[in-house]
Protein backbone atom coordinates (compact mmCIF):
# COMPACT_ATOMS: atom_id res chain seq x y z
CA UNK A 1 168.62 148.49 91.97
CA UNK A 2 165.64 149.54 93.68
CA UNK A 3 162.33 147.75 93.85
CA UNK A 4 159.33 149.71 91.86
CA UNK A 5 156.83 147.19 93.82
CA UNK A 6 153.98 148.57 95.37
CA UNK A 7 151.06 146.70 97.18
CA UNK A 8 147.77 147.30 96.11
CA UNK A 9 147.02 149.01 99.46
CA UNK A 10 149.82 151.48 98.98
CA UNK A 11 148.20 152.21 95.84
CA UNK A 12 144.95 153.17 97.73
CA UNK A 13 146.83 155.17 99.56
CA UNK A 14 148.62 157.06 97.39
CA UNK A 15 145.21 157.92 95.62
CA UNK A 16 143.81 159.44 98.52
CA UNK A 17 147.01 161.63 99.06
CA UNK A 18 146.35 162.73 95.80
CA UNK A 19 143.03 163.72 96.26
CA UNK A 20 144.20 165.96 99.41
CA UNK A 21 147.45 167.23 97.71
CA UNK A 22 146.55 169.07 94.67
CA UNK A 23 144.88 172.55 95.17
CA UNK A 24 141.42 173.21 93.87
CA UNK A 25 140.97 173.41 90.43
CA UNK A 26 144.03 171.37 90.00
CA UNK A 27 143.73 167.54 88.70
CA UNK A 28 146.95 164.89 88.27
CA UNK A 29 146.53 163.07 84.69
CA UNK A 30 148.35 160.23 82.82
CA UNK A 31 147.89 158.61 79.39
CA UNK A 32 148.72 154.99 79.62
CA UNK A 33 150.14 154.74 76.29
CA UNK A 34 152.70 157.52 77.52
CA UNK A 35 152.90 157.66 81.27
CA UNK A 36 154.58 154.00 82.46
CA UNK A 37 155.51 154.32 85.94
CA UNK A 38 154.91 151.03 88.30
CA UNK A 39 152.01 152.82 90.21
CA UNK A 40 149.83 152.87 87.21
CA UNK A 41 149.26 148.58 87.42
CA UNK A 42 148.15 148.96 90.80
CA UNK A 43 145.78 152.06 89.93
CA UNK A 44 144.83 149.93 87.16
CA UNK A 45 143.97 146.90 89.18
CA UNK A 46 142.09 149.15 91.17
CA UNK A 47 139.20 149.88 88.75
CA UNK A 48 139.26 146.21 87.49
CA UNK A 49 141.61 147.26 84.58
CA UNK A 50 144.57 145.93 82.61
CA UNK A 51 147.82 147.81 81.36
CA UNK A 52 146.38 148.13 77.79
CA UNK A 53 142.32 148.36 78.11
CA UNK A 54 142.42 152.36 79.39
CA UNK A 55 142.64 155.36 77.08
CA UNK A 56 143.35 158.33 79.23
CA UNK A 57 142.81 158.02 83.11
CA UNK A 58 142.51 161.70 84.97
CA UNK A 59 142.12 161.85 88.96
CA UNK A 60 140.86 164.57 90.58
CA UNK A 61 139.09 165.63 93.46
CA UNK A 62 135.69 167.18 93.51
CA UNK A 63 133.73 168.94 96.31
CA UNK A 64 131.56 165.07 96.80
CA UNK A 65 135.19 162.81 97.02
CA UNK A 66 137.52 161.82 94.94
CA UNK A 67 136.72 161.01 90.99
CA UNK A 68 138.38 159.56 88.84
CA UNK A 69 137.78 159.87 84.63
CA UNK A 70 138.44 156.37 82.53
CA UNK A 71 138.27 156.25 79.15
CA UNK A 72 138.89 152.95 77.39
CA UNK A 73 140.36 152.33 74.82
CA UNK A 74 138.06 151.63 71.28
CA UNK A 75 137.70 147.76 70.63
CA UNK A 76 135.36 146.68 68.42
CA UNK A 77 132.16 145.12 70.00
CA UNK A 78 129.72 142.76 69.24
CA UNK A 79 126.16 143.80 68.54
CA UNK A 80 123.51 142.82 70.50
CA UNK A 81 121.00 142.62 68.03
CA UNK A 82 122.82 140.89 64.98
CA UNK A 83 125.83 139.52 66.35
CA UNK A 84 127.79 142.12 63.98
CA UNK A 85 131.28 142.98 65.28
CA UNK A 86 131.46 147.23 64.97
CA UNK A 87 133.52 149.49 65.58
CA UNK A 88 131.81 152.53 64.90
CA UNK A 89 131.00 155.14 66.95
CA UNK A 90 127.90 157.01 67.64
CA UNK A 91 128.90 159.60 70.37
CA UNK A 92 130.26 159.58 74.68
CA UNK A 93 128.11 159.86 77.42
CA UNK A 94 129.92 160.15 80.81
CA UNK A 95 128.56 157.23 83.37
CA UNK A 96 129.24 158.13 86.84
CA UNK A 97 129.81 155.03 89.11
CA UNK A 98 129.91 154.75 92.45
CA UNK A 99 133.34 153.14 93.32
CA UNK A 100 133.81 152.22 97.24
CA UNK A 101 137.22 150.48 96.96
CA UNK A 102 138.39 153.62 99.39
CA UNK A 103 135.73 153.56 102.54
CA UNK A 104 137.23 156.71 104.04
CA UNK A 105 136.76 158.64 100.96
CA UNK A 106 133.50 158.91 98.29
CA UNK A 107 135.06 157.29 95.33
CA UNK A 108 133.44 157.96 91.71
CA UNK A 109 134.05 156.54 88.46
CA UNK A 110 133.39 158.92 85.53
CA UNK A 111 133.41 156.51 82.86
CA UNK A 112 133.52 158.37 79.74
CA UNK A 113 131.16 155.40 77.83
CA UNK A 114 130.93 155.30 74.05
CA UNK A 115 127.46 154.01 72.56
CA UNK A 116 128.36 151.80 69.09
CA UNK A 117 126.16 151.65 66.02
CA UNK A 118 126.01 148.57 64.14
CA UNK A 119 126.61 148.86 60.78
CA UNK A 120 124.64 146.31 59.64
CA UNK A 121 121.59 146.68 61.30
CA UNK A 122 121.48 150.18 62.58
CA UNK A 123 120.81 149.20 65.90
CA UNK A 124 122.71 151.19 68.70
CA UNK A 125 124.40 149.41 71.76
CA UNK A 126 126.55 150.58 75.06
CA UNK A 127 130.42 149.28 75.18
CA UNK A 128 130.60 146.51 77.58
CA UNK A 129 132.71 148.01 80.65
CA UNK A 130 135.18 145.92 83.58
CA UNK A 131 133.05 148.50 86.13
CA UNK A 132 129.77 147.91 86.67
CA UNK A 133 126.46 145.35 85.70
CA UNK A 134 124.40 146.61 83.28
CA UNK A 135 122.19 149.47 84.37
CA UNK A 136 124.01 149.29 88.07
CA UNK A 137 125.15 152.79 89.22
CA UNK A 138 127.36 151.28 91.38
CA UNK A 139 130.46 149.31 90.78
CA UNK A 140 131.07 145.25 91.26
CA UNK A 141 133.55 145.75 93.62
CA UNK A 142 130.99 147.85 95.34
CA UNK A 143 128.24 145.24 95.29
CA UNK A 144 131.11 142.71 96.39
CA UNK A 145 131.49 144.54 99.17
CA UNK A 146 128.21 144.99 100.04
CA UNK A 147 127.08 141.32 100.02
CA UNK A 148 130.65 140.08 102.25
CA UNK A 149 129.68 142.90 104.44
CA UNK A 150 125.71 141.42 104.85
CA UNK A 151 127.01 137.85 105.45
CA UNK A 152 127.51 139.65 109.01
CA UNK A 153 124.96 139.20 111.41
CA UNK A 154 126.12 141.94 113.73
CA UNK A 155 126.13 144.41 110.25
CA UNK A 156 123.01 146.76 109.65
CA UNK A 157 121.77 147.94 106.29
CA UNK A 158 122.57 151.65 107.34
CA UNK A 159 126.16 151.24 108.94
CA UNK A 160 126.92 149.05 105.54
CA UNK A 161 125.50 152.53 103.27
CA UNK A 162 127.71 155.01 105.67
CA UNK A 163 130.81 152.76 105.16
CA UNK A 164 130.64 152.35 101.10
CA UNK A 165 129.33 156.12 100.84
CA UNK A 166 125.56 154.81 99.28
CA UNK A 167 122.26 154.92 100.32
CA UNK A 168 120.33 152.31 102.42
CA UNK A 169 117.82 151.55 99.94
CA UNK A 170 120.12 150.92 97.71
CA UNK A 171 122.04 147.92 99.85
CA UNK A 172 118.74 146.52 100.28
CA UNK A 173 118.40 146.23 96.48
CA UNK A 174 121.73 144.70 96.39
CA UNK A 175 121.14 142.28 99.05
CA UNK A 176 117.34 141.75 97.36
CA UNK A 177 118.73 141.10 93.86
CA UNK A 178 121.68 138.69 95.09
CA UNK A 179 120.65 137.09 98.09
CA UNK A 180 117.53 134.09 97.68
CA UNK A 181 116.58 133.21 101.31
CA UNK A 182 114.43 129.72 101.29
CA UNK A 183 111.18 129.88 102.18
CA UNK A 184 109.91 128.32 105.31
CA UNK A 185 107.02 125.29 104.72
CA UNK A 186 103.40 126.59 104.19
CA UNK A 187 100.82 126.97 107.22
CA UNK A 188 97.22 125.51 107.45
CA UNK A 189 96.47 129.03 107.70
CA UNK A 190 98.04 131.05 105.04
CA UNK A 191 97.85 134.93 105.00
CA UNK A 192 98.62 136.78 101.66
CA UNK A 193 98.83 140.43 100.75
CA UNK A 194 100.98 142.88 98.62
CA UNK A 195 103.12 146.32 99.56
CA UNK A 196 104.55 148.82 98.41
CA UNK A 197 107.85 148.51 98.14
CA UNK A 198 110.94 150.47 96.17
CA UNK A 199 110.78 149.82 91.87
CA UNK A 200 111.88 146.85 90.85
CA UNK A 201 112.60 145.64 87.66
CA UNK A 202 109.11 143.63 87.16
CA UNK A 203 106.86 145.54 89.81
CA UNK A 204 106.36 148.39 92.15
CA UNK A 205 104.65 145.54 94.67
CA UNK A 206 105.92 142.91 96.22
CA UNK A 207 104.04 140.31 97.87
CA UNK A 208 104.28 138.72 101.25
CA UNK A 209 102.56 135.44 102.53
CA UNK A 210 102.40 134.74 106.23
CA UNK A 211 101.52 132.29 108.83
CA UNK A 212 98.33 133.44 110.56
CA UNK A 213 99.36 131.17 113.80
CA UNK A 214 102.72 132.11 114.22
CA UNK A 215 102.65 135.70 112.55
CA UNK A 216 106.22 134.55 111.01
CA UNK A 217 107.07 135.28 107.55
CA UNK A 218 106.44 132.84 104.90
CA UNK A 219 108.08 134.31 101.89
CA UNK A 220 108.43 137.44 99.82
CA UNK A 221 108.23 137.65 96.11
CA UNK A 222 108.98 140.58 94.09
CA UNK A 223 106.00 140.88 92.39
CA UNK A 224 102.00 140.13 92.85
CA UNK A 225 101.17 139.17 89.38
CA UNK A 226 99.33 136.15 88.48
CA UNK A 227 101.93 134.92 85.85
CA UNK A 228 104.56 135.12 88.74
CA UNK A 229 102.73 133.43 91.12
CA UNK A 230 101.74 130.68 89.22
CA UNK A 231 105.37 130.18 88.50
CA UNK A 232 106.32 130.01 91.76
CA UNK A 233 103.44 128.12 93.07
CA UNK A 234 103.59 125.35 90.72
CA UNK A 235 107.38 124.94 92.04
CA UNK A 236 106.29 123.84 95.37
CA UNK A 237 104.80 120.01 95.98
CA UNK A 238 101.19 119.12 95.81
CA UNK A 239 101.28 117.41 98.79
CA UNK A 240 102.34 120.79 101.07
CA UNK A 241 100.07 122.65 99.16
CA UNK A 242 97.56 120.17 99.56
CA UNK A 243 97.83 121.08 103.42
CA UNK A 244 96.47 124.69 103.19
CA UNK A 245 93.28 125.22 104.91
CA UNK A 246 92.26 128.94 104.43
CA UNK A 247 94.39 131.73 102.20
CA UNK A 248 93.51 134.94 103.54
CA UNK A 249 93.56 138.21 101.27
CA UNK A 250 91.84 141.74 100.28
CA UNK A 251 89.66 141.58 97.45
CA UNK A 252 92.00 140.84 95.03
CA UNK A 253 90.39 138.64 92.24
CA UNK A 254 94.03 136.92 91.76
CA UNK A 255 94.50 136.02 94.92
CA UNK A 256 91.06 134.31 94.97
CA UNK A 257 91.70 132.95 91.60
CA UNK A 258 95.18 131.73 93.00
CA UNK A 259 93.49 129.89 95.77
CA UNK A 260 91.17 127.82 93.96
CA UNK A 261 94.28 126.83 91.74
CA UNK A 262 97.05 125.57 93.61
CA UNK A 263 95.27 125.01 97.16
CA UNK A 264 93.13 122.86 95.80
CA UNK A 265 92.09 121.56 99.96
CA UNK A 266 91.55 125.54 100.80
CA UNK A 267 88.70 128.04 101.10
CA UNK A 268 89.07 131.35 100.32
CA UNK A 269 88.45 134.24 103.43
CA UNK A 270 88.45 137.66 102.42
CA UNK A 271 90.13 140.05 104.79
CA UNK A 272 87.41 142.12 107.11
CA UNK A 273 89.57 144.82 107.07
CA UNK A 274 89.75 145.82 103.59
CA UNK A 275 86.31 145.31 103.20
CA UNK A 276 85.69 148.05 105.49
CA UNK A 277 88.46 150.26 104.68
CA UNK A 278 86.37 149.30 100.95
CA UNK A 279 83.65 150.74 103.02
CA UNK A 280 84.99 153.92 104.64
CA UNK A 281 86.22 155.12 101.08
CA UNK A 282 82.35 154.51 99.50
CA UNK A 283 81.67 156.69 102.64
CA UNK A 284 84.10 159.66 102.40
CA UNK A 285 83.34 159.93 98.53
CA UNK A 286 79.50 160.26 99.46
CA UNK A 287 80.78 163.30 102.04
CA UNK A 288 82.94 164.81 99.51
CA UNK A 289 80.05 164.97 96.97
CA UNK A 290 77.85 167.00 99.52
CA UNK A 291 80.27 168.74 100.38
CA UNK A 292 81.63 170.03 97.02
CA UNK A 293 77.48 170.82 97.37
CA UNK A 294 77.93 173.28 99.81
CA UNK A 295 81.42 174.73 98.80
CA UNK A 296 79.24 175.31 94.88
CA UNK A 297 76.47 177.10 96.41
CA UNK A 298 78.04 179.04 98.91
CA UNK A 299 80.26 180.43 96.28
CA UNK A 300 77.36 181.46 93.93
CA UNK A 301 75.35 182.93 97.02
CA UNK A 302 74.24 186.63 96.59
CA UNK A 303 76.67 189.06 98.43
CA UNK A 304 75.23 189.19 102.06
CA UNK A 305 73.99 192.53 102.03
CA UNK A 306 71.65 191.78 99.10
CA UNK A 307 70.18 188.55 101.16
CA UNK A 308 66.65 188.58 102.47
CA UNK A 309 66.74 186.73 105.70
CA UNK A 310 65.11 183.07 104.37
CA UNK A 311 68.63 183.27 101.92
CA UNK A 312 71.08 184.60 104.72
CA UNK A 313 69.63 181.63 106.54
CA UNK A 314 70.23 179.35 103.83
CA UNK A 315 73.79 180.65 103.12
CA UNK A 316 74.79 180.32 106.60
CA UNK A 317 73.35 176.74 106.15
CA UNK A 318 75.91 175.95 103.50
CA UNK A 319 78.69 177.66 105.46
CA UNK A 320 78.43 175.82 108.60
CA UNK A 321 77.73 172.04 106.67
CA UNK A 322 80.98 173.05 104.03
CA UNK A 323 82.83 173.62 107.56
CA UNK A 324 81.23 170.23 109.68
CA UNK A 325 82.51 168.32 106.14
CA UNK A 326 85.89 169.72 105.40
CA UNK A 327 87.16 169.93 108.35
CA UNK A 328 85.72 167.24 111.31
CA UNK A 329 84.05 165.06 108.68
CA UNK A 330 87.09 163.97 107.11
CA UNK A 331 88.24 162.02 109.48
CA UNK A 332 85.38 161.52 112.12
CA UNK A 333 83.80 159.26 110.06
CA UNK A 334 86.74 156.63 110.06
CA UNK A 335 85.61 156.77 114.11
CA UNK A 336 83.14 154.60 115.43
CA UNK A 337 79.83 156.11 117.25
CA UNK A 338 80.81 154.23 120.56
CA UNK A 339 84.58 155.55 120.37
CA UNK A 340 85.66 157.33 123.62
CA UNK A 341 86.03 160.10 121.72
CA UNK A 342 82.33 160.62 121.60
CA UNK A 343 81.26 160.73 124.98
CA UNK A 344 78.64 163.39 125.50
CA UNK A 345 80.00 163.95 129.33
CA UNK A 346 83.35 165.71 127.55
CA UNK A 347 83.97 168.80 128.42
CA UNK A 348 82.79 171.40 125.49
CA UNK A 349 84.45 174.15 124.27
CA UNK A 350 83.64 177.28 121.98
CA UNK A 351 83.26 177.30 118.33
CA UNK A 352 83.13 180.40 116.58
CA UNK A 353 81.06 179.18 113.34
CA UNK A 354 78.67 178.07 115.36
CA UNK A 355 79.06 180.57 118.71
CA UNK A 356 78.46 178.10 121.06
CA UNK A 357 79.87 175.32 123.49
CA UNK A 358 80.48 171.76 121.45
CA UNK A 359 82.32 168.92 122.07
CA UNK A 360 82.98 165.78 119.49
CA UNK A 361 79.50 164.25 120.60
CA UNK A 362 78.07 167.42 119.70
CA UNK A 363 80.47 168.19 116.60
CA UNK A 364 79.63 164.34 115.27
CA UNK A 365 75.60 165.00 115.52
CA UNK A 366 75.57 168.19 113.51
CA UNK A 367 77.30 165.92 110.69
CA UNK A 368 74.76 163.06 110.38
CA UNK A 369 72.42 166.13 110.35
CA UNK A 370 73.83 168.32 107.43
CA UNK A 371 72.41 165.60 104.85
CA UNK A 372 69.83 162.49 104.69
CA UNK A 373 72.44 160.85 102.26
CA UNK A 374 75.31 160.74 104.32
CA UNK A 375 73.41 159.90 108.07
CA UNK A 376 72.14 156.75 105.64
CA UNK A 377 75.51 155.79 104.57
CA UNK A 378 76.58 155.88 108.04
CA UNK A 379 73.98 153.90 109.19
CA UNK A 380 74.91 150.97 106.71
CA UNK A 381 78.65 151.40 107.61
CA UNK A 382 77.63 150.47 111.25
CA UNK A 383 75.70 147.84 109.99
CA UNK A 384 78.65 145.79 108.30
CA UNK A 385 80.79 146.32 111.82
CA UNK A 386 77.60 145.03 113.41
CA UNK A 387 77.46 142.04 110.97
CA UNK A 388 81.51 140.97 111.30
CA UNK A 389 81.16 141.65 115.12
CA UNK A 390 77.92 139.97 115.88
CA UNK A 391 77.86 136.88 112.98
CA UNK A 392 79.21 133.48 113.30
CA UNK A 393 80.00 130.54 110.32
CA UNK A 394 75.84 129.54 111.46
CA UNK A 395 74.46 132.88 111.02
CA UNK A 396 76.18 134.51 108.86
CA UNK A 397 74.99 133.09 105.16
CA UNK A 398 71.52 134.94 106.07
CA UNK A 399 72.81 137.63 108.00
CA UNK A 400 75.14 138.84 104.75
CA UNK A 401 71.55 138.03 102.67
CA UNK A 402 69.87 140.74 104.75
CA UNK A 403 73.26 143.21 104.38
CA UNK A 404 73.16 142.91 100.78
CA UNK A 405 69.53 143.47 100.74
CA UNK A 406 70.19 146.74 102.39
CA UNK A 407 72.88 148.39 100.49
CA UNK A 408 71.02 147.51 97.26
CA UNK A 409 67.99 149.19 98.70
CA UNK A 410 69.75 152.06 99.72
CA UNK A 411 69.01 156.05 97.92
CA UNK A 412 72.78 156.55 98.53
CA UNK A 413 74.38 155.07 95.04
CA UNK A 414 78.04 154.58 96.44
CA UNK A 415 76.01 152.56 98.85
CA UNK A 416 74.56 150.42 95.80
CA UNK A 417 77.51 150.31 93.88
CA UNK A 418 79.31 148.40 97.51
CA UNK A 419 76.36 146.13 97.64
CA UNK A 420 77.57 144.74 94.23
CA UNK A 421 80.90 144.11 96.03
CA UNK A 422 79.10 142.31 98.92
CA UNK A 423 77.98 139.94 96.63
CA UNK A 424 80.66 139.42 94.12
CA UNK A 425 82.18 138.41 97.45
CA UNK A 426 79.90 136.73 99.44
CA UNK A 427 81.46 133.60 99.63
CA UNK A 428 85.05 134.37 100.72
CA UNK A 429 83.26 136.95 103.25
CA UNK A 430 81.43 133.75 105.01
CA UNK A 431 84.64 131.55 104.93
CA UNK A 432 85.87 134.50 106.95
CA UNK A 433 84.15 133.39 110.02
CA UNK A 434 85.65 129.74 109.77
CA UNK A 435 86.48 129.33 113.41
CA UNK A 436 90.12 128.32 114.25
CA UNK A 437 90.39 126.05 116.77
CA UNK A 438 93.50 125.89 118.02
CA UNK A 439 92.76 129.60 118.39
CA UNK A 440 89.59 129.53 120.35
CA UNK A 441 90.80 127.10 123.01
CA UNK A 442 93.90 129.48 123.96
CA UNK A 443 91.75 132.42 124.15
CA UNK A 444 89.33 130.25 126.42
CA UNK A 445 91.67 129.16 128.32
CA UNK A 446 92.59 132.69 128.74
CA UNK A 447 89.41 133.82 129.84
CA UNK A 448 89.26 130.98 132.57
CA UNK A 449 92.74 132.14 134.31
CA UNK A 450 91.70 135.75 134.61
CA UNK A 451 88.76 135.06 136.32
């Protein structure tokens, strides 16, 4: 009598012959409760399936791989809500799953996936399925896969995609949601911040902490909010938190909050950099406001022809400042006045507005010049690089005094409004110039061997 055996791997095979053989249109079926040849156990075993949980099973092959239709058979399910057992039936919605138990072919499981109501409650619930975790458009075999294939150290995130016919982002949310690396121990000098990273289930942001000394990576957390970092935080031992000297951040008020809490040995230093970036955006919202100034009464001008030659002179006005703001302005002021960039000795070259010879130097005058407002708001911004490059831990208490002073003074109110953030920060912006030792002897040592 002959053997009806076949391996499981003859059974992939045969499923990719029969994606090739049929011509297009065509699609090979079978009904389980009808169709009992010894192939159908293997197929079965396949898609994580017994002999009598499928209702109808059609494979076919579409333009994107090979597909293959499952309907299971109707069991009544618990609900979710009330614990009621149903079997009622609200309606089908087909699920397709991404199935990579064939890597030389895209494999897809259409699961034809019946929503239950409860007849008890009311409430409405998916059938649980053998294919996939809730909400997961891939399979588990798939996600199996994945994770034996990332235990690899010579493996990449992209040649692991290409091989299970998926996307790179989404093996690195397999490998996130799966995978918990430990943390290393906390620095003396700890450096938080947050990113932008793909959606997760709790956050769009994850957050990343970092040793200032060795630039290595501390940890990463999937989200930034305060409930989630105290629940982490409160996990690790007083005495290694105790150890912290400064936690770096933006002006954040959890992060600051989140200092004070668990580092209870630690100042607080707020990061230079966003302050200014802070800084730069106070400054290009002043330049859009003159320059929506311009664009409003250049549009309402007279026609030209109709100008006497005090309001031609005055429309040209707006004309040129509209062009100096929209188009140099927008990103020359992110430059500093000493930038290379700005050397007068450049060589100059025609403008058209203007019909003469400028060059950047040039270009860069003409824009302090189109309004008081913004030539003021400039003027501050320099003074805040002055005051972080110039300051020490000593001088810096009554140098930030003066600052403040300043912006608060100013006629410019985005200028006033930032002066409110210089103080609501002033502390954390001091601790910023806590020297680091360890720091300044390398880099004098430094200094000593290149001369």
């Amino acid at each position: 009598m002959k053997d009806n055996h076949i391996s499981p791997i003859e059974a992939v095979e045969s499923i990719s012959r029969i994606s090739d053989q049929p011509p297009s249109g065509e699609n090979i079926s079978f009904d389980t409760a009808t169709t009992p040849f010894s192939v159908d156990s293997f197929v079965l075993k396949l898609f994580n399936l017994h002999d009598d949980q499928a209702e109808r099973i059609n494979v076919y092959s579409g333009t994107d791989g090979l597909h293959v239709y499952i309907r299971l058979k109707p069991v009544p399910c618990r609900c979710s809500a009330c614990g009621n057992m149903t079997d009622k039936v609200k309606g089908y919605k087909t699920r397709k799953i991404t199935h990579s138990v064939i890597t030389n072919t895209p494999c897809f499981i259409d699961y034809d996936q019946r929503r239950m109501r409860c007849t008890e409650c009311g409430k409405t619930f998916v059938e649980p399925n053998p294919f996939a975790f809730p909400g997961e458009k891939v399979s588990a075999v798939t996600v199996y896969n994945v994770l034996q294939d990332c235990s690899r150290p010579h493996e990449t995130f992209k040649a692991i995609a290409e091989r299970y016919h998926i996307s790179p982002s989404t093996v690195l949310r397999i490998f996130d949601s799966h995978v918990n690396i430990p943390r290393r121990k906390l620095p003396r000098y700890l450096v938080v911040d947050e990113t932008y990273a793909f959606h997760t289930a709790i956050s769009d942001y994850v957050f990343v902490m970092m040793d200032y000394e060795t630039m290595d990576i501390i940890d990463v957390l999937p989200s930034r909010k305060k409930a989630d970092l105290d629940a982490y935080f409160q996990k690790i031992p007083l005495k290694e938190r105790e150890e912290v000297q400064i936690v770096s951040s933006d002006m954040w008020n959890t992060y600051r909050d989140m200092t004070h809490r668990w580092f209870p040995k630690a100042v607080h230093s707020c990061d230079s950099f966003h302050l200014k970036m802070e800084l730069s955006r106070c400054v290009q919202k002043v330049r859009i406001r003159i320059m929506n100034h311009h664009r409003i009464l250049k549009k309402e001008a007279k026609p030209v022809r109709e100008m006497t030659p005090d309001e031609l002179m005055e429309f040209n006005n707006h004309v040129k400042s509209y062009y100096l703001l929209k188009k140099f302005a927008q990103w020359m002021l992110y430059k500093r006045p000493s930038d290379e960039l700005f050397d007068p000795n450049r060589k100059k070259k025609y403008n058209r507005v203007f019909r003469e010879y400028l060059n950047y130097h040039d270009i860069y005058c003409k824009i302090l010049e189109t309004d008081n407002e913004l030539s003021e708001a400039v003027a501050l911004q320099e003074q805040l690089y002055h005051f972080f490059r110039k300051s020490t831990i000593k001088t810096a208490p009554t140098a930030l005094k003066e600052l403040i002073y300043n912006f608060s003074t100013s006629a410019v109110k985005e200028m006033c409004s930032f002066s409110a953030t210089l103080c609501q920060w002033r502390t954390s912006i001091i601790n910023s110039f806590t020297p680091i030792y360890h720091f300044l002897i390398y880099y004098w040592l430094i200094n000593i061997y290149n001369r």
